[in-house]
C-alpha atoms as a PDB file:
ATOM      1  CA  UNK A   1      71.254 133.768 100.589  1.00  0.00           C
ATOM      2  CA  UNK A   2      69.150 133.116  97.556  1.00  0.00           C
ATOM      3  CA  UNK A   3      69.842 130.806  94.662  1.00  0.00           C
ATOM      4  CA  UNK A   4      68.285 129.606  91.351  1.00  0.00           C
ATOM      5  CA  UNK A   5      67.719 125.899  91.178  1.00  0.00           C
ATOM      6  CA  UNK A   6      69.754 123.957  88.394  1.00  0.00           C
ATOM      7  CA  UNK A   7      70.892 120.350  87.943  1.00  0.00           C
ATOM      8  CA  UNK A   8      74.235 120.569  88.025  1.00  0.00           C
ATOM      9  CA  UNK A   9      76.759 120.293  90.652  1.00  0.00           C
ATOM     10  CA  UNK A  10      75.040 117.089  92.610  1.00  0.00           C
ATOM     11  CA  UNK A  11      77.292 114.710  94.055  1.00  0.00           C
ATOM     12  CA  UNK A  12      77.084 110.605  95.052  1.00  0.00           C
ATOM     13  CA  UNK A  13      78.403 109.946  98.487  1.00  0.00           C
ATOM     14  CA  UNK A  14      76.879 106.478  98.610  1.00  0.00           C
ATOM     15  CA  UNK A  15      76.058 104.821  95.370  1.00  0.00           C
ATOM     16  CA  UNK A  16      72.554 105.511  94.021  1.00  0.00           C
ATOM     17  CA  UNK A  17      72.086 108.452  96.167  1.00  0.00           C
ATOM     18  CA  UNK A  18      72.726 111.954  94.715  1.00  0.00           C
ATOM     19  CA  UNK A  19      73.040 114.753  96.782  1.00  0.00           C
ATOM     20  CA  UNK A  20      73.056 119.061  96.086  1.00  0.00           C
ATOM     21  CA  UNK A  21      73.183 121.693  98.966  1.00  0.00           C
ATOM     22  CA  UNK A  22      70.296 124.380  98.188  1.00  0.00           C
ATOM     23  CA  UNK A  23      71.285 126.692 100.331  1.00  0.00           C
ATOM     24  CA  UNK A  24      72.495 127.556 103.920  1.00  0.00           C
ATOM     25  CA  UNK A  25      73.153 130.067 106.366  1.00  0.00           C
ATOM     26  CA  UNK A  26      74.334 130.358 109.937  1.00  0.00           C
ATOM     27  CA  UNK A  27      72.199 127.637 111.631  1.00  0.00           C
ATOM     28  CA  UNK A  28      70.932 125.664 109.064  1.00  0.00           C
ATOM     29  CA  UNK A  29      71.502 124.346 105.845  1.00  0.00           C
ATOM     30  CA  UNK A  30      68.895 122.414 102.839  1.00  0.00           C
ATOM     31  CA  UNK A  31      69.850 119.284 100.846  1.00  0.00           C
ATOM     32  CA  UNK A  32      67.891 117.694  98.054  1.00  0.00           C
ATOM     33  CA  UNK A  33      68.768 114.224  97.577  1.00  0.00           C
ATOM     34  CA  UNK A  34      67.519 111.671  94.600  1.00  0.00           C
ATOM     35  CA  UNK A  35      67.466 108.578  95.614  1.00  0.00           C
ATOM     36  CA  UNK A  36      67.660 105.861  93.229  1.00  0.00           C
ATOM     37  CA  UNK A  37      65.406 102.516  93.774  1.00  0.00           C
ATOM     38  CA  UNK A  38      67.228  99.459  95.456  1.00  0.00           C
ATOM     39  CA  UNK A  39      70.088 101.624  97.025  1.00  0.00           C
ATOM     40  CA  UNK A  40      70.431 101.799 100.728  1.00  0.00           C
ATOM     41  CA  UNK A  41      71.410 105.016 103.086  1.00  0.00           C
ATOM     42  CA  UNK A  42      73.793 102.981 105.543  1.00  0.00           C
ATOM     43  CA  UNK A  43      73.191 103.130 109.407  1.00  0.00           C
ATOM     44  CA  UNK A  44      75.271 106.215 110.998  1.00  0.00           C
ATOM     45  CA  UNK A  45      74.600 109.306 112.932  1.00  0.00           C
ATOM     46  CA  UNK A  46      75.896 112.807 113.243  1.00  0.00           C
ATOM     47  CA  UNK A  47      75.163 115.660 115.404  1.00  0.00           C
ATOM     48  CA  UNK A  48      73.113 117.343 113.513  1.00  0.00           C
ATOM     49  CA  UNK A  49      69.238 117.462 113.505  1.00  0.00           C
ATOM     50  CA  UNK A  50      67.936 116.359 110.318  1.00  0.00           C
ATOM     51  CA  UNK A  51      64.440 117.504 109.383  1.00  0.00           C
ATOM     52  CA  UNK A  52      62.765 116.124 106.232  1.00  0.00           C
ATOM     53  CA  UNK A  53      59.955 115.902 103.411  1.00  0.00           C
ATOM     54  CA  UNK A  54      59.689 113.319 100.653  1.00  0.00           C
ATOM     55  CA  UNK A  55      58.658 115.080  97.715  1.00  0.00           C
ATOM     56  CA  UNK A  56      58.293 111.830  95.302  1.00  0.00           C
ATOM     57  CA  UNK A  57      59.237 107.839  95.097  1.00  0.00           C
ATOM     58  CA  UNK A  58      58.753 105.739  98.188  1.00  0.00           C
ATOM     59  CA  UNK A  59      61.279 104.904 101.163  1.00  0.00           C
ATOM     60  CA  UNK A  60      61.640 102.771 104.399  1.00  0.00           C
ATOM     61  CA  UNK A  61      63.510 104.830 107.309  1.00  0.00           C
ATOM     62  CA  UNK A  62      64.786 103.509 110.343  1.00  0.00           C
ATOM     63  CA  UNK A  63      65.092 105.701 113.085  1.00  0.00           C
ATOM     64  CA  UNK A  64      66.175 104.503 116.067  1.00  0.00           C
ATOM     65  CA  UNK A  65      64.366 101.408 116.587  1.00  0.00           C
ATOM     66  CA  UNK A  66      61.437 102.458 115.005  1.00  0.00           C
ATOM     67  CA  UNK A  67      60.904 101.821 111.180  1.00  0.00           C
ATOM     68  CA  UNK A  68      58.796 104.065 108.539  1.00  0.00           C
ATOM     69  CA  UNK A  69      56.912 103.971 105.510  1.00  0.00           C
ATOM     70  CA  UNK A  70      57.436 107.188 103.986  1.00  0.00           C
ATOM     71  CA  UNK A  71      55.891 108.560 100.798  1.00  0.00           C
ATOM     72  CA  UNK A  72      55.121 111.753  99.250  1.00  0.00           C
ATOM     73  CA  UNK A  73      53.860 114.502 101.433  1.00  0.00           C
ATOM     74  CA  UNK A  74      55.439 112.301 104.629  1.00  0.00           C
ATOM     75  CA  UNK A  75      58.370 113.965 106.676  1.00  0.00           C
ATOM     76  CA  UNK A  76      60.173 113.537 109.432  1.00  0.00           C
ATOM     77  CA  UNK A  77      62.633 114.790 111.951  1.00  0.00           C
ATOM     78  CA  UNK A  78      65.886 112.882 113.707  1.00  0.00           C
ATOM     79  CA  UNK A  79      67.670 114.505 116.419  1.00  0.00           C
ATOM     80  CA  UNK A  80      71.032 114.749 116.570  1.00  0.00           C
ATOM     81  CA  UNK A  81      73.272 111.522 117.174  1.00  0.00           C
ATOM     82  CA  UNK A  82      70.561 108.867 117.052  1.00  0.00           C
ATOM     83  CA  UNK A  83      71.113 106.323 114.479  1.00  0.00           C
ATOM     84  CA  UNK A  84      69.259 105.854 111.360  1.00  0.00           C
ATOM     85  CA  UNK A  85      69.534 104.647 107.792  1.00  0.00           C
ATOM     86  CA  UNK A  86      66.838 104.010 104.547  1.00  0.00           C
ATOM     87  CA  UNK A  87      66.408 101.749 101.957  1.00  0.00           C
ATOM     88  CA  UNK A  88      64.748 103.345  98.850  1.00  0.00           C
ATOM     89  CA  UNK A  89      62.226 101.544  97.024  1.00  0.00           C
ATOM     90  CA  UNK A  90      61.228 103.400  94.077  1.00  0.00           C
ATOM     91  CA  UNK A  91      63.194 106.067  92.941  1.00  0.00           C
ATOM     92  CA  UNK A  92      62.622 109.248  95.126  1.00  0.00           C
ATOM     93  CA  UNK A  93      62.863 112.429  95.965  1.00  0.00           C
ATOM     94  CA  UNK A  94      63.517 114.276  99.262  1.00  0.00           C
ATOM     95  CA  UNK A  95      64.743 117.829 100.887  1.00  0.00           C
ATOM     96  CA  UNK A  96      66.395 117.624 104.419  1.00  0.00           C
ATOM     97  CA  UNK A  97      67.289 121.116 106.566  1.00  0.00           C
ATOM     98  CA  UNK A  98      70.064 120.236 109.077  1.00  0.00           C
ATOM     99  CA  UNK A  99      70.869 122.256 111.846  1.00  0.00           C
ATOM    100  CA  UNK A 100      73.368 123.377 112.919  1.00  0.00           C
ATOM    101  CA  UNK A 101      74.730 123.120 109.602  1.00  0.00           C
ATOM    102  CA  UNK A 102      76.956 120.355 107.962  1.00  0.00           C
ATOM    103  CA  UNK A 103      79.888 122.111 107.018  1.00  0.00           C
ATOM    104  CA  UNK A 104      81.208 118.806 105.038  1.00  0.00           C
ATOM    105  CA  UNK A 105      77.802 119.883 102.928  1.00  0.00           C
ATOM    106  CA  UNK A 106      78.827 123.039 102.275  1.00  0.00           C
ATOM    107  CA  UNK A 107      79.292 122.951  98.508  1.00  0.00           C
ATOM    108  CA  UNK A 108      82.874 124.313  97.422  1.00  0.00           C
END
């Protein structure tokens, strides 16, 4: 699968975060996500492991019982059902692979 990058077609599962599937294929799939400052990514889990890279902005993560600092360049990777969330604190940018792949990502 191959596909052009456009703006369109994001969507806001949590207010002030934006979300767009990439691209996917049978194991894994890519998410870019802007993240607006003062919003928060609640505490959950799923199965799936969640790999990522912060491309812009600034963030605090909380994986686990552990917390982070990230900013740009910084990445990270969550396996599957430990608990994490983020509060963003400048607006940001970020692409996460998850494998296996979300299918409630998978854009319609």
């Amino acid at each position: 699968m191959f596909t052009k990058y456009n703006s369109n077609g994001f969507k806001t599962p949590v207010k002030g975060i934006d979300m767009k599937t990439l691209v996917y294929g049978e194991k894994s799939l890519l998410t870019r996500f802007h993240l607006k400052k003062d919003s928060q990514l609640p505490l959950h889990s799923h199965p799936h492991e969640q790999t990522g890279f912060l491309i812009s902005g600034k963030i605090k993560l909380f994986i686990g019982d552990t917390e982070y600092l990230a900013e740009p360049g910084d990445s990270w990777c969550i396996r599957g059902e430990v608990e994490h969330r983020a509060e963003i604190l400048e607006d940001s940018v970020a692409i996460e692979v998850f494998s296996p792949v979300r299918t409630d990502y998978i854009p319609e």
